[in-house]
PDB file of N, CA and C in Angstrom:
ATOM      1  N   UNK A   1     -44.486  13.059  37.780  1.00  0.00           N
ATOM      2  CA  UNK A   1     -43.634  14.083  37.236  1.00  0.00           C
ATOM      3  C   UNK A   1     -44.512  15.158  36.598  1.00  0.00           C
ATOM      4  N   UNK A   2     -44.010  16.250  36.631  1.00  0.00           N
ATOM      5  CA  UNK A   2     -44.899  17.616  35.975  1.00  0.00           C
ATOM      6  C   UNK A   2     -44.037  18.038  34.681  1.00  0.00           C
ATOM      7  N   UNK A   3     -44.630  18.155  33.592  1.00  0.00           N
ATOM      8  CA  UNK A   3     -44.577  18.282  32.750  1.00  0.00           C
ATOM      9  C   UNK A   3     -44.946  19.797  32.078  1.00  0.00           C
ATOM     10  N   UNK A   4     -44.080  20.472  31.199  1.00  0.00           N
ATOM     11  CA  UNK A   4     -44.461  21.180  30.742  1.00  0.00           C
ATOM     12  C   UNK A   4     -44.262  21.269  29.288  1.00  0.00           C
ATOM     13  N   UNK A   5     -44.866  21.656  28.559  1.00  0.00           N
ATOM     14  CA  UNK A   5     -44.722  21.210  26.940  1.00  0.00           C
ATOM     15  C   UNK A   5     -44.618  22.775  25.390  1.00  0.00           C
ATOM     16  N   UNK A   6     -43.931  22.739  24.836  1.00  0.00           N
ATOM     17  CA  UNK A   6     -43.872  23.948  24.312  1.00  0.00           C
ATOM     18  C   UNK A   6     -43.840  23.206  22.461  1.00  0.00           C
ATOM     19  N   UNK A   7     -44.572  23.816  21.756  1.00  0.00           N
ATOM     20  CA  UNK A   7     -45.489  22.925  20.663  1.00  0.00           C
ATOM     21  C   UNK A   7     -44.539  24.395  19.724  1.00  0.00           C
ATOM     22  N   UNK A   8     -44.260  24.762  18.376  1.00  0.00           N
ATOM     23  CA  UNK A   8     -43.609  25.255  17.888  1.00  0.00           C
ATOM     24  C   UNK A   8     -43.717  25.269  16.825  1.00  0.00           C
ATOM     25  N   UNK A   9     -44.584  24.444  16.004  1.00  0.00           N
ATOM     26  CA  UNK A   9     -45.341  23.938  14.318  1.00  0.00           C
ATOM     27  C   UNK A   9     -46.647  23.887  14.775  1.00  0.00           C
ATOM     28  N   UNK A  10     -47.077  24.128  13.348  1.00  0.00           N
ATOM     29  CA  UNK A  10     -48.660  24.173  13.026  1.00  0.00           C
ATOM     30  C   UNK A  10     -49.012  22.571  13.070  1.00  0.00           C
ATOM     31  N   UNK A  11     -50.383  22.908  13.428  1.00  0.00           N
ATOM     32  CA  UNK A  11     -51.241  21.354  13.413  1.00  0.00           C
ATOM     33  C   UNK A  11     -51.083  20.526  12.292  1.00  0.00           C
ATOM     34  N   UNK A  12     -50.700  20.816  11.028  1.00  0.00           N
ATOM     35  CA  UNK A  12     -50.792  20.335   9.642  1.00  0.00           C
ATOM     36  C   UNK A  12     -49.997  20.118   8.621  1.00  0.00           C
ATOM     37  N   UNK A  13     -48.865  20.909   8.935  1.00  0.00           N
ATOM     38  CA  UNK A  13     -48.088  20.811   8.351  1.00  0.00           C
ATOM     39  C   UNK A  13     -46.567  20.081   8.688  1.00  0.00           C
ATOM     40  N   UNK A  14     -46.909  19.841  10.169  1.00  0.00           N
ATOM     41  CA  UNK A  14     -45.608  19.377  10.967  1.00  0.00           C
ATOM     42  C   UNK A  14     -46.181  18.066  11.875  1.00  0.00           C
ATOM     43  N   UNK A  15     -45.426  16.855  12.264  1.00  0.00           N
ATOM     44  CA  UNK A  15     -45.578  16.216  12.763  1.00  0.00           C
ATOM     45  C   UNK A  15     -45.662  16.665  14.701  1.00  0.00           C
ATOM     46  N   UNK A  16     -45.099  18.048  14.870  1.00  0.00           N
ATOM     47  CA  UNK A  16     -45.043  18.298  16.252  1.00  0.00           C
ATOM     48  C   UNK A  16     -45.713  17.958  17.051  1.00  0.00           C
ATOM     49  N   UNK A  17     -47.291  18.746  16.779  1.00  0.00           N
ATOM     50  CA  UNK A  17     -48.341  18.685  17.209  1.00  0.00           C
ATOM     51  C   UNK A  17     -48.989  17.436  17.417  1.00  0.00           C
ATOM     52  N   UNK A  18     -49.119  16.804  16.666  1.00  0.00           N
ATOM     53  CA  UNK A  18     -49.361  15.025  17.253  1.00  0.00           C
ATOM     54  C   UNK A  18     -48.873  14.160  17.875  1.00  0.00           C
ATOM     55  N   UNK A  19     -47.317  14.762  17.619  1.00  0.00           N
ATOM     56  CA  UNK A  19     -46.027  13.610  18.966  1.00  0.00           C
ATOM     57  C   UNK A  19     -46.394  14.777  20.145  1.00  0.00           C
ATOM     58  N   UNK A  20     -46.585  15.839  20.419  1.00  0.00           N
ATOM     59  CA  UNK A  20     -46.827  15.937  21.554  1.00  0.00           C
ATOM     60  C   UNK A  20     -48.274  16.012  22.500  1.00  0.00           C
ATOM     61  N   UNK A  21     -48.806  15.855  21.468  1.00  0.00           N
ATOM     62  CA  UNK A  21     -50.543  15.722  21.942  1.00  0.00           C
ATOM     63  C   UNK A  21     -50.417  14.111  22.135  1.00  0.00           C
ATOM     64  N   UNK A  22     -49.831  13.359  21.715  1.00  0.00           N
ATOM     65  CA  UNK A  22     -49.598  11.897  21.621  1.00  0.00           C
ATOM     66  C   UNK A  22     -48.654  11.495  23.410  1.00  0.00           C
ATOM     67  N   UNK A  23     -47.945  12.359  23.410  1.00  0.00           N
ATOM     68  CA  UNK A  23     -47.075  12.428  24.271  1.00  0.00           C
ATOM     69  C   UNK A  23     -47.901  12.522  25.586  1.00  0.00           C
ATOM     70  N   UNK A  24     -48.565  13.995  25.648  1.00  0.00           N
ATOM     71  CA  UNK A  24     -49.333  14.283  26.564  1.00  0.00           C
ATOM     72  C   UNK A  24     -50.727  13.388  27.045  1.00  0.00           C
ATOM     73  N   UNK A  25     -50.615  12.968  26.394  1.00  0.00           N
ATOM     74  CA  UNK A  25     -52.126  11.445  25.929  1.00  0.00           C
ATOM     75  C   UNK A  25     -51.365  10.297  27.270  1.00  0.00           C
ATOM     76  N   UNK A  26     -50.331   9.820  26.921  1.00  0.00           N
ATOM     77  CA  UNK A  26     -49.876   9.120  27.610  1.00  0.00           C
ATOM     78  C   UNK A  26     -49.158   9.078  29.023  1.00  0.00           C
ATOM     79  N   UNK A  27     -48.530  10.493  28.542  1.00  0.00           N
ATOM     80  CA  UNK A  27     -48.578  11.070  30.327  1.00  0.00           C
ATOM     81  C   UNK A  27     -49.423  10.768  31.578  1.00  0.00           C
ATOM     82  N   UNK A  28     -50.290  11.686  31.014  1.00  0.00           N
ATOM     83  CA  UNK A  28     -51.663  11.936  31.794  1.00  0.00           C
ATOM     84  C   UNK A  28     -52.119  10.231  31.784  1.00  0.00           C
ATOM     85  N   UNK A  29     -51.763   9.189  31.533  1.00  0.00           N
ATOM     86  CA  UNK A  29     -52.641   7.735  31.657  1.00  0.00           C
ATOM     87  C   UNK A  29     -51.699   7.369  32.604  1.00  0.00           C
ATOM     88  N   UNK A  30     -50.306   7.688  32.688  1.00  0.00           N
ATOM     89  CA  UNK A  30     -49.569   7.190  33.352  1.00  0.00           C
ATOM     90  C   UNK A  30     -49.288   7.695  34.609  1.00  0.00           C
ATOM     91  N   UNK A  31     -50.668   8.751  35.187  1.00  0.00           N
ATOM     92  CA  UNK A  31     -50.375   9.616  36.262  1.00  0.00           C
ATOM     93  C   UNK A  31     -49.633  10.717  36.028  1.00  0.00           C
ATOM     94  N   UNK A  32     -48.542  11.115  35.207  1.00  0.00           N
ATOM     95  CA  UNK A  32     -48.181  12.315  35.431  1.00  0.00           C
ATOM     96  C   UNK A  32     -48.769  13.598  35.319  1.00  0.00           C
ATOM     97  N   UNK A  33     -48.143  15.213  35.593  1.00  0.00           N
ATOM     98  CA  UNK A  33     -49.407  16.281  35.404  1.00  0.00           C
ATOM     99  C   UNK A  33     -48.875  16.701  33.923  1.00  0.00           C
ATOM    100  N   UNK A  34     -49.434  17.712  33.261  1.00  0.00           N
ATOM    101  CA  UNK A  34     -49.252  18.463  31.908  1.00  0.00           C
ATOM    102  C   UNK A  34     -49.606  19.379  32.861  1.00  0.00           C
ATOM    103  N   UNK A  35     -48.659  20.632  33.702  1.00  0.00           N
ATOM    104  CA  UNK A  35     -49.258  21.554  33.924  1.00  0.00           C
ATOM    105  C   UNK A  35     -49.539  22.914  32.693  1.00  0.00           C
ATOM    106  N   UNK A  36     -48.967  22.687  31.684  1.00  0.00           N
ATOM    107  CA  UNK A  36     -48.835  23.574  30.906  1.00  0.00           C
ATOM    108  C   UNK A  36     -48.912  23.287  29.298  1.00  0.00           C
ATOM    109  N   UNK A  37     -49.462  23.583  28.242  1.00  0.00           N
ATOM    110  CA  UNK A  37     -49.266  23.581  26.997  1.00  0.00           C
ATOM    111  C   UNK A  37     -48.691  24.983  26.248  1.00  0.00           C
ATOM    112  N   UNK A  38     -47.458  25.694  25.932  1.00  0.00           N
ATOM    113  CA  UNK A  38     -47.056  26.465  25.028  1.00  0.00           C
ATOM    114  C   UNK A  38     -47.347  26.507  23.446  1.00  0.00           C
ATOM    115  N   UNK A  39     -48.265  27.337  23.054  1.00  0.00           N
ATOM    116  CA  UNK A  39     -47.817  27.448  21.159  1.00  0.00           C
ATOM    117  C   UNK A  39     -46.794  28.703  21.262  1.00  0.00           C
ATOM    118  N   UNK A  40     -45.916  28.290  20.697  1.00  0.00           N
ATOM    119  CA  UNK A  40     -44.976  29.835  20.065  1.00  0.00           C
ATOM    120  C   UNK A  40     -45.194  29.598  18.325  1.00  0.00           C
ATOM    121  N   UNK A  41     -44.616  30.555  17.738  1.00  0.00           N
ATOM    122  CA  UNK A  41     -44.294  30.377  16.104  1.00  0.00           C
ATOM    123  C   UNK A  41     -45.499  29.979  15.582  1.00  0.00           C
ATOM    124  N   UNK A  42     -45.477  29.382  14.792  1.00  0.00           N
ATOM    125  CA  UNK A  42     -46.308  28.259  14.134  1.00  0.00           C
ATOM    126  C   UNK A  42     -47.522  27.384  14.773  1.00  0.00           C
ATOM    127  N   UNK A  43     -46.927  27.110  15.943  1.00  0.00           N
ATOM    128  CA  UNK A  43     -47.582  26.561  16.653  1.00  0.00           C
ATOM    129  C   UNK A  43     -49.072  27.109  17.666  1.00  0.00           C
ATOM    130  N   UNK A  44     -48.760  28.366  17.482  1.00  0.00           N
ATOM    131  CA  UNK A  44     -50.152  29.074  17.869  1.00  0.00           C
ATOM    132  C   UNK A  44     -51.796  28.415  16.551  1.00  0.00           C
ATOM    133  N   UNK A  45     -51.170  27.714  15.624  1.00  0.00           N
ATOM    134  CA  UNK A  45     -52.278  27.549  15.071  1.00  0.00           C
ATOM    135  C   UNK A  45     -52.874  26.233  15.189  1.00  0.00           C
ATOM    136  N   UNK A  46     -52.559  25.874  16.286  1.00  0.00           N
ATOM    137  CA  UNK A  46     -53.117  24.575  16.669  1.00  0.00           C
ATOM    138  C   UNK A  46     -54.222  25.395  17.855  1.00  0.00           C
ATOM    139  N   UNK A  47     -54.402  26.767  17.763  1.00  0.00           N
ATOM    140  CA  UNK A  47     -55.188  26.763  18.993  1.00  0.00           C
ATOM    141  C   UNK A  47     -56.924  27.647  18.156  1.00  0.00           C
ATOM    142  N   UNK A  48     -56.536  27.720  16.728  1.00  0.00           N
ATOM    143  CA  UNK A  48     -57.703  28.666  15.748  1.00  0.00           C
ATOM    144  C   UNK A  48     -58.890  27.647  16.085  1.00  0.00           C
ATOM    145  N   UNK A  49     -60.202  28.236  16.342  1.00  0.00           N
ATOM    146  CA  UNK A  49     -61.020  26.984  16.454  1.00  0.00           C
ATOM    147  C   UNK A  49     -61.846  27.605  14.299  1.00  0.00           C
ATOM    148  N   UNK A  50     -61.164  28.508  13.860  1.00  0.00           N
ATOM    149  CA  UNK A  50     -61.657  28.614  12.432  1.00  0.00           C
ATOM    150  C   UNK A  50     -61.160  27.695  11.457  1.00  0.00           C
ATOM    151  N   UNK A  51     -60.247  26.199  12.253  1.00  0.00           N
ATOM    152  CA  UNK A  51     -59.727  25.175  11.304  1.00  0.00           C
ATOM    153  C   UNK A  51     -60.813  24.413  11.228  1.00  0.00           C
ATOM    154  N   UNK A  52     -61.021  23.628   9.835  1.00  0.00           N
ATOM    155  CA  UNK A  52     -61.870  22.932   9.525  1.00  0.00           C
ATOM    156  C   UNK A  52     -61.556  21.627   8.668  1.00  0.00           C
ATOM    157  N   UNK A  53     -60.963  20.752   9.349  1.00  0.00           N
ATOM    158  CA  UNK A  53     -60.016  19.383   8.854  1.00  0.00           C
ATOM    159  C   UNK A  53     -61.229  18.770   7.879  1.00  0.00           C
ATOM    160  N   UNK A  54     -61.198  18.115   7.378  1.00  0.00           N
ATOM    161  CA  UNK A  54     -62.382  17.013   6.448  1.00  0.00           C
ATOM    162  C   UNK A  54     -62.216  16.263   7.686  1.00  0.00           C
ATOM    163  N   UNK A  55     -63.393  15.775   7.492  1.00  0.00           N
ATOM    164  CA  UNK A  55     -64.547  14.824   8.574  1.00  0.00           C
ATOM    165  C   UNK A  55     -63.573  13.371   8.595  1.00  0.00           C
ATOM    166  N   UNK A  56     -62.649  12.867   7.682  1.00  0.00           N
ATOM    167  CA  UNK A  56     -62.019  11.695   8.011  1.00  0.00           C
ATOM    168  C   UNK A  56     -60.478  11.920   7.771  1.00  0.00           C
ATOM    169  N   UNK A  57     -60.166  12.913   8.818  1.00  0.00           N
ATOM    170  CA  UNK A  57     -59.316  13.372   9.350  1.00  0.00           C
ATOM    171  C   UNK A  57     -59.293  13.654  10.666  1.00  0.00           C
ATOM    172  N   UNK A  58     -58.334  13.822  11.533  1.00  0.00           N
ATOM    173  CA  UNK A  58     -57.967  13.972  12.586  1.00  0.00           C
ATOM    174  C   UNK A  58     -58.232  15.755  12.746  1.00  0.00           C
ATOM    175  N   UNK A  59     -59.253  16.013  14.185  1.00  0.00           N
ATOM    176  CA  UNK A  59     -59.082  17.461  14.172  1.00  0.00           C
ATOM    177  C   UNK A  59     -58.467  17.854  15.457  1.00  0.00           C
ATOM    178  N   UNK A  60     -57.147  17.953  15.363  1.00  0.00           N
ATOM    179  CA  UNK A  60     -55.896  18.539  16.368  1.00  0.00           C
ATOM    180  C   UNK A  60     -56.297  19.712  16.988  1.00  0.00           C
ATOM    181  N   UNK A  61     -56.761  20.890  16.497  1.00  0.00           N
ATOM    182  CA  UNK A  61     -57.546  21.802  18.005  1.00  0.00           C
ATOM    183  C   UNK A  61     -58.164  20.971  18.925  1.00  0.00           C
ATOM    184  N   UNK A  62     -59.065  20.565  18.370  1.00  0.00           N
ATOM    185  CA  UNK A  62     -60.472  19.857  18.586  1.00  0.00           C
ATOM    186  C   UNK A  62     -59.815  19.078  20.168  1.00  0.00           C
ATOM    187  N   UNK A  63     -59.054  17.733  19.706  1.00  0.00           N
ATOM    188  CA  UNK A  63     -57.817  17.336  20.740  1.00  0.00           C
ATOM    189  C   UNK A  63     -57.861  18.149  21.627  1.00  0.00           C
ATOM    190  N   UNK A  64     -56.711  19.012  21.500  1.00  0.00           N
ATOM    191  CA  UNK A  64     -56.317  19.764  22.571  1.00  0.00           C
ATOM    192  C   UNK A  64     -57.362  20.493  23.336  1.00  0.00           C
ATOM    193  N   UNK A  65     -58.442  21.172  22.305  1.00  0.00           N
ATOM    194  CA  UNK A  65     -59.277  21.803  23.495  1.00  0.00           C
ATOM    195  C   UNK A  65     -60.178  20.380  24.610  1.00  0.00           C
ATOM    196  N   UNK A  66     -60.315  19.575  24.287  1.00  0.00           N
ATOM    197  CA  UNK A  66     -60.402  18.152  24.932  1.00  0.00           C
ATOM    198  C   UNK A  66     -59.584  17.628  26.206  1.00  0.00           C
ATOM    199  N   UNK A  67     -58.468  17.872  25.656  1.00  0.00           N
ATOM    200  CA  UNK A  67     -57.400  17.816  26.821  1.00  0.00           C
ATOM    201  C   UNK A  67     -57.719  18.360  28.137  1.00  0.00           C
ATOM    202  N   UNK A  68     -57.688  19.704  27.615  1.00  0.00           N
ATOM    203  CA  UNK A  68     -57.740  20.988  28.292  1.00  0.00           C
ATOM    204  C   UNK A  68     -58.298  21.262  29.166  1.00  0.00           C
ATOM    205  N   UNK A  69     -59.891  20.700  28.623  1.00  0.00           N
ATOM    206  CA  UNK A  69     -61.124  20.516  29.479  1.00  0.00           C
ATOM    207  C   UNK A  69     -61.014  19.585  30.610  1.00  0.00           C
ATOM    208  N   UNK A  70     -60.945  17.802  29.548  1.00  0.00           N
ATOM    209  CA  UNK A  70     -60.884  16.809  30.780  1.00  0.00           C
ATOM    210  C   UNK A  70     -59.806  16.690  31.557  1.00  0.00           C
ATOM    211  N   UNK A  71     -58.664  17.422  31.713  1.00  0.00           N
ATOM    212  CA  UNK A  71     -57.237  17.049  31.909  1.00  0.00           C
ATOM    213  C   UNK A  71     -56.911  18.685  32.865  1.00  0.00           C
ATOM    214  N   UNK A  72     -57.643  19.181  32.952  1.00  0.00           N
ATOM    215  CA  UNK A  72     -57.396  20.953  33.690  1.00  0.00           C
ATOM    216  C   UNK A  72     -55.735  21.382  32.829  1.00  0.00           C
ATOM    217  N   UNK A  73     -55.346  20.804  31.882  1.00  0.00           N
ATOM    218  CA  UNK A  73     -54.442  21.548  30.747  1.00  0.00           C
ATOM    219  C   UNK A  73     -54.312  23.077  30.315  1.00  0.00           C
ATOM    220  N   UNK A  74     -53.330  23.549  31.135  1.00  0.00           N
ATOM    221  CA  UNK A  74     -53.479  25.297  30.852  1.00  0.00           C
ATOM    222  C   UNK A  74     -53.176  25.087  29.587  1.00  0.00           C
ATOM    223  N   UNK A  75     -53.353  25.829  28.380  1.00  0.00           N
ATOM    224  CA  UNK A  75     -53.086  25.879  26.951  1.00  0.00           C
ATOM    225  C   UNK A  75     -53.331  27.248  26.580  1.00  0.00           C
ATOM    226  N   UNK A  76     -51.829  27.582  26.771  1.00  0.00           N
ATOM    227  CA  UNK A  76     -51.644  28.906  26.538  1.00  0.00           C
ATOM    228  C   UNK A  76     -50.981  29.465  24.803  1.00  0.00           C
ATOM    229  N   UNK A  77     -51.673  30.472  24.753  1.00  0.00           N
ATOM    230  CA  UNK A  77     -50.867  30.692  23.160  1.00  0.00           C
ATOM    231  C   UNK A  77     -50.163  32.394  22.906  1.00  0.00           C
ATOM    232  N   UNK A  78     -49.069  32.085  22.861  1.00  0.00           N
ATOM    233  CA  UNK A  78     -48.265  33.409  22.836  1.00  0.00           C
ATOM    234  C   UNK A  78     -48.893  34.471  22.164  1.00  0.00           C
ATOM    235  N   UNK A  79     -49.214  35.706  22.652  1.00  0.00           N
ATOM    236  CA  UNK A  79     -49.740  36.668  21.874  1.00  0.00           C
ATOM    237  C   UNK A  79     -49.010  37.229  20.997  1.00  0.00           C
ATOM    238  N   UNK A  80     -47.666  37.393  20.948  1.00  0.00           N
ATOM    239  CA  UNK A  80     -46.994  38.535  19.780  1.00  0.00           C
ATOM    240  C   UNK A  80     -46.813  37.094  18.496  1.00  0.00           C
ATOM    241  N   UNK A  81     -46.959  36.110  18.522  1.00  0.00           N
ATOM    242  CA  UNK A  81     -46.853  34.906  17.657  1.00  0.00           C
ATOM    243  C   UNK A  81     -47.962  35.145  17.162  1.00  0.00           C
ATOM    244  N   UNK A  82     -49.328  34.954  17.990  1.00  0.00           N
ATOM    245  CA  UNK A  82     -50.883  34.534  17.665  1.00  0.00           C
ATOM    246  C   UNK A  82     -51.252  36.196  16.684  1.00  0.00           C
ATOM    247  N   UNK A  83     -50.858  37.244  17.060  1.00  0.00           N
ATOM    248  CA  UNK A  83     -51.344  38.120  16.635  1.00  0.00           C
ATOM    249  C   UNK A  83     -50.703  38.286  15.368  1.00  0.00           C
ATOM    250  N   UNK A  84     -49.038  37.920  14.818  1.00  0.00           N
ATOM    251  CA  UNK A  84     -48.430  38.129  13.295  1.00  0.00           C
ATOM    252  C   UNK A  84     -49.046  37.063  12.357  1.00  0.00           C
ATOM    253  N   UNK A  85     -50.200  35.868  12.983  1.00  0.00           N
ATOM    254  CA  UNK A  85     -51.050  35.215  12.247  1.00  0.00           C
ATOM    255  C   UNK A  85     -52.276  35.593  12.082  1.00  0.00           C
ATOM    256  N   UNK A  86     -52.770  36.744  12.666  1.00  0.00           N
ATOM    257  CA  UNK A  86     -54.425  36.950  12.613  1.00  0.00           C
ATOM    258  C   UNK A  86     -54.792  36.581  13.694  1.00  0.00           C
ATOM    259  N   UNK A  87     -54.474  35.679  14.791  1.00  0.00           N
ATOM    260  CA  UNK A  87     -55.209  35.030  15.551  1.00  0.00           C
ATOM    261  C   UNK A  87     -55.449  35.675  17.191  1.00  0.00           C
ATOM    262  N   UNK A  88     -56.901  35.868  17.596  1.00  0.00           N
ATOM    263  CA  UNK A  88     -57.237  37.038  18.262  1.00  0.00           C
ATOM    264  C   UNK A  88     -58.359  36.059  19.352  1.00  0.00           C
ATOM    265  N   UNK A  89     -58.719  36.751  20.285  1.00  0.00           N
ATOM    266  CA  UNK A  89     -59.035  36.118  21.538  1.00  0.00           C
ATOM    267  C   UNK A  89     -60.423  35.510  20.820  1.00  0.00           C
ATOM    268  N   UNK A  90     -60.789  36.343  20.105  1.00  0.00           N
ATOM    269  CA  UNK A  90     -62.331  35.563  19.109  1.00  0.00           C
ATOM    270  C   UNK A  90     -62.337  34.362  18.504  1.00  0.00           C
ATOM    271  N   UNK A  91     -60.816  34.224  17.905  1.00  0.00           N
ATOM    272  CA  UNK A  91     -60.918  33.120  16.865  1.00  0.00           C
ATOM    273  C   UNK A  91     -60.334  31.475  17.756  1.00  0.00           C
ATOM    274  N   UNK A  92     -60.124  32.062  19.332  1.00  0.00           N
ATOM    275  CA  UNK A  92     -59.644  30.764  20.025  1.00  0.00           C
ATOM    276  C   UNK A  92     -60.774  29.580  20.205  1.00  0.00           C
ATOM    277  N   UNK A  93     -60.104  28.479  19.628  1.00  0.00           N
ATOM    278  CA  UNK A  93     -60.940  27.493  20.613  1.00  0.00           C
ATOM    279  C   UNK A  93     -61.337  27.475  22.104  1.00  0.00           C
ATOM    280  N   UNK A  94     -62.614  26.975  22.116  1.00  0.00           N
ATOM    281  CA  UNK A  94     -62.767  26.230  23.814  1.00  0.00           C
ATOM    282  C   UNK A  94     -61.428  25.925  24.492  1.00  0.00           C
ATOM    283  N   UNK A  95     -61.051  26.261  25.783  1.00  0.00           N
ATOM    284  CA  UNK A  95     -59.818  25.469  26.562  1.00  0.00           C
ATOM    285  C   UNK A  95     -58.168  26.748  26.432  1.00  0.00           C
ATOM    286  N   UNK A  96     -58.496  27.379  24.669  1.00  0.00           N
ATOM    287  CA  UNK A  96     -57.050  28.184  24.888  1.00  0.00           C
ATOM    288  C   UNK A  96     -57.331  29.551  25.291  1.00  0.00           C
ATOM    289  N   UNK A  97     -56.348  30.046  25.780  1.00  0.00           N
ATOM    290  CA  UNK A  97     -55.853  31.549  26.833  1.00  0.00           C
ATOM    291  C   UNK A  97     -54.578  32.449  25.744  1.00  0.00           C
ATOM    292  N   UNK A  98     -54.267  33.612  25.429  1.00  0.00           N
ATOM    293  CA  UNK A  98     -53.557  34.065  24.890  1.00  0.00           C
ATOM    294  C   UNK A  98     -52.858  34.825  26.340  1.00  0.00           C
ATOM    295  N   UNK A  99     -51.358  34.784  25.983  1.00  0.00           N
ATOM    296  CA  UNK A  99     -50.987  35.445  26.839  1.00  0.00           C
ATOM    297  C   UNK A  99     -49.211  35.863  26.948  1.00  0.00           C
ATOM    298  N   UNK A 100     -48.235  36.133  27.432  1.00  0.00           N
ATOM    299  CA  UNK A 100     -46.572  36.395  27.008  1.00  0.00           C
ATOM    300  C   UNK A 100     -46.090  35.412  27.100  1.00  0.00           C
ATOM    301  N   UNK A 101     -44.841  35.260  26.456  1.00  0.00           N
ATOM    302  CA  UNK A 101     -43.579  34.669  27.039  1.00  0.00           C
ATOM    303  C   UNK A 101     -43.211  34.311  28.506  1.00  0.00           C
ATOM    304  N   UNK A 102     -44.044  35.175  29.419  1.00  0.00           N
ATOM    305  CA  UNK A 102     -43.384  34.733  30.947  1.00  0.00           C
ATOM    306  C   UNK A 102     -44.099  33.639  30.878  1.00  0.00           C
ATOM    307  N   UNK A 103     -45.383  33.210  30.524  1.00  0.00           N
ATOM    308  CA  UNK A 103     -45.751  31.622  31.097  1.00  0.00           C
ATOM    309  C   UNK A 103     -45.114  30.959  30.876  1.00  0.00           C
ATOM    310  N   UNK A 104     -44.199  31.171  29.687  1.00  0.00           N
ATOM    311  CA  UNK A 104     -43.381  29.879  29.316  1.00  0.00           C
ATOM    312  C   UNK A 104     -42.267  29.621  30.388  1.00  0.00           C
ATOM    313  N   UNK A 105     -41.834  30.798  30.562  1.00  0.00           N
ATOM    314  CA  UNK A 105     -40.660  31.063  31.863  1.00  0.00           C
ATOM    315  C   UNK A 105     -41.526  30.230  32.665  1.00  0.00           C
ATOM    316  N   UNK A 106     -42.096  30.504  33.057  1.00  0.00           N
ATOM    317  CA  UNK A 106     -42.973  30.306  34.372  1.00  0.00           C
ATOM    318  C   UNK A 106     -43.016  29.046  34.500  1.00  0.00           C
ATOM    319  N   UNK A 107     -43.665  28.039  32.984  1.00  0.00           N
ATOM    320  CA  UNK A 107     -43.424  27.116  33.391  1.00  0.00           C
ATOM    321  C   UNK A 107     -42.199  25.888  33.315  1.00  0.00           C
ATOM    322  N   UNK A 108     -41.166  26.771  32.764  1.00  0.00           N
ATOM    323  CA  UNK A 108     -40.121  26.130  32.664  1.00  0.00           C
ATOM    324  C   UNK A 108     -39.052  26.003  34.026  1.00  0.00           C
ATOM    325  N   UNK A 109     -39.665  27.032  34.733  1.00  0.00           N
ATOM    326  CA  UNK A 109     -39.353  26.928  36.227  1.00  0.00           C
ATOM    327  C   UNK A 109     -39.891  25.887  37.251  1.00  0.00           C
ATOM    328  N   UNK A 110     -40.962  26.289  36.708  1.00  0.00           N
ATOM    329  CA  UNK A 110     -42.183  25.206  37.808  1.00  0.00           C
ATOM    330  C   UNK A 110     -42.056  23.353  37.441  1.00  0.00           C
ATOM    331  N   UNK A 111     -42.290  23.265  36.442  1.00  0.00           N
ATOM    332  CA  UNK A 111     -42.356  21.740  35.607  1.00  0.00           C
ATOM    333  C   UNK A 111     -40.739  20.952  36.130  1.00  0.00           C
ATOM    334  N   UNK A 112     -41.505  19.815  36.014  1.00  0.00           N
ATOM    335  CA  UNK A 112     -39.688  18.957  36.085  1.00  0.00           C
ATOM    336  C   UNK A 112     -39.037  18.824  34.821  1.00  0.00           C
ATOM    337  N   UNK A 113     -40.012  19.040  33.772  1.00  0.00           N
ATOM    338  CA  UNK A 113     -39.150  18.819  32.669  1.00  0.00           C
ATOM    339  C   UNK A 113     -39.646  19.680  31.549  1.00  0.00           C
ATOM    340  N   UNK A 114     -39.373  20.531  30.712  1.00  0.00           N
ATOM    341  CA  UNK A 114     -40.038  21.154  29.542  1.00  0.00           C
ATOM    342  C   UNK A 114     -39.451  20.278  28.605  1.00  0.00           C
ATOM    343  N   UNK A 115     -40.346  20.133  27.674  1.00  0.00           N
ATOM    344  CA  UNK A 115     -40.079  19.271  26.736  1.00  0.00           C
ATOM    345  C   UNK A 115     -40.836  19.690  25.226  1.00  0.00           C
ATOM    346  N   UNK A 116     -39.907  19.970  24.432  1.00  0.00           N
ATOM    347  CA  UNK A 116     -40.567  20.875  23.009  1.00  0.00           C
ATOM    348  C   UNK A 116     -40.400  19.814  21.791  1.00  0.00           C
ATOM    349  N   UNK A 117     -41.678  20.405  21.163  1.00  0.00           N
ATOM    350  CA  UNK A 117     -41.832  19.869  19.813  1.00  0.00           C
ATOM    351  C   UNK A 117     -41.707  20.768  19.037  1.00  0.00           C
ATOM    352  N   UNK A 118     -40.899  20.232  17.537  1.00  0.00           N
ATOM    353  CA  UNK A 118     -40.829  21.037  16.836  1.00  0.00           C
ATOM    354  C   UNK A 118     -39.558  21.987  16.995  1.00  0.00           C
ATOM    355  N   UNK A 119     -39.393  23.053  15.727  1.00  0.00           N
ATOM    356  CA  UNK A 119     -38.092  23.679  15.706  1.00  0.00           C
ATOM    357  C   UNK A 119     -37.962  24.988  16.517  1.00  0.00           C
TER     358      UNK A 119
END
């Protein structure tokens, strides 16, 4: 099954980001694809590589740009979201792409299932 995923909270403050990085973890073991990762809202800040978790903590960019890499995970982050936070093609992690709303279309067309975290 193809999967597409739309993330909607920040790395830290919301449980989103870990049920669906958790989600996508298990997918991908179980054969299915993640053709797509969405940040909208909030959720564009799971893609800053200027986060800096303490060392015995979990670092959720870090994750995803991981994914991204070993997993060919598009991880796209909405620009009119990423930009009312500061966040600019400089400050992306390894693995994320800034870019519109149509990817999300795009992949809510393409995927068998979109499936969102968060509000």
């Amino acid at each position: 099954m193809k999967f597409g995923i739309l993330i909607n909270e920040g790395p830290y403050q919301h449980q989103a980001s870990d049920s669906a990085y958790l989600f996508c973890k298990a997918a991908l073991e179980k054969g299915h694809e993640i053709s797509r990762v969405f940040f909208y809202n909030d959720g564009v800040n799971n893609s800053t590589k200027l986060t800096e978790p303490p060392q015995d903590d979990r670092n959720i960019v870090q994750r995803w740009s991981k994914m991204g890499e070993e997993h060919g995970v598009d991880l796209v982050v909405c620009v009119a979201a990423a930009l009312r936070r500061g966040i600019r093609d400089e400050n992306l992690a390894p693995g994320f792409r800034i870019s519109g709303l149509g990817q999300l279309v795009e992949v809510g067309i393409q995927a068998d299932r979109l499936v969102v975290f968060g509000d």
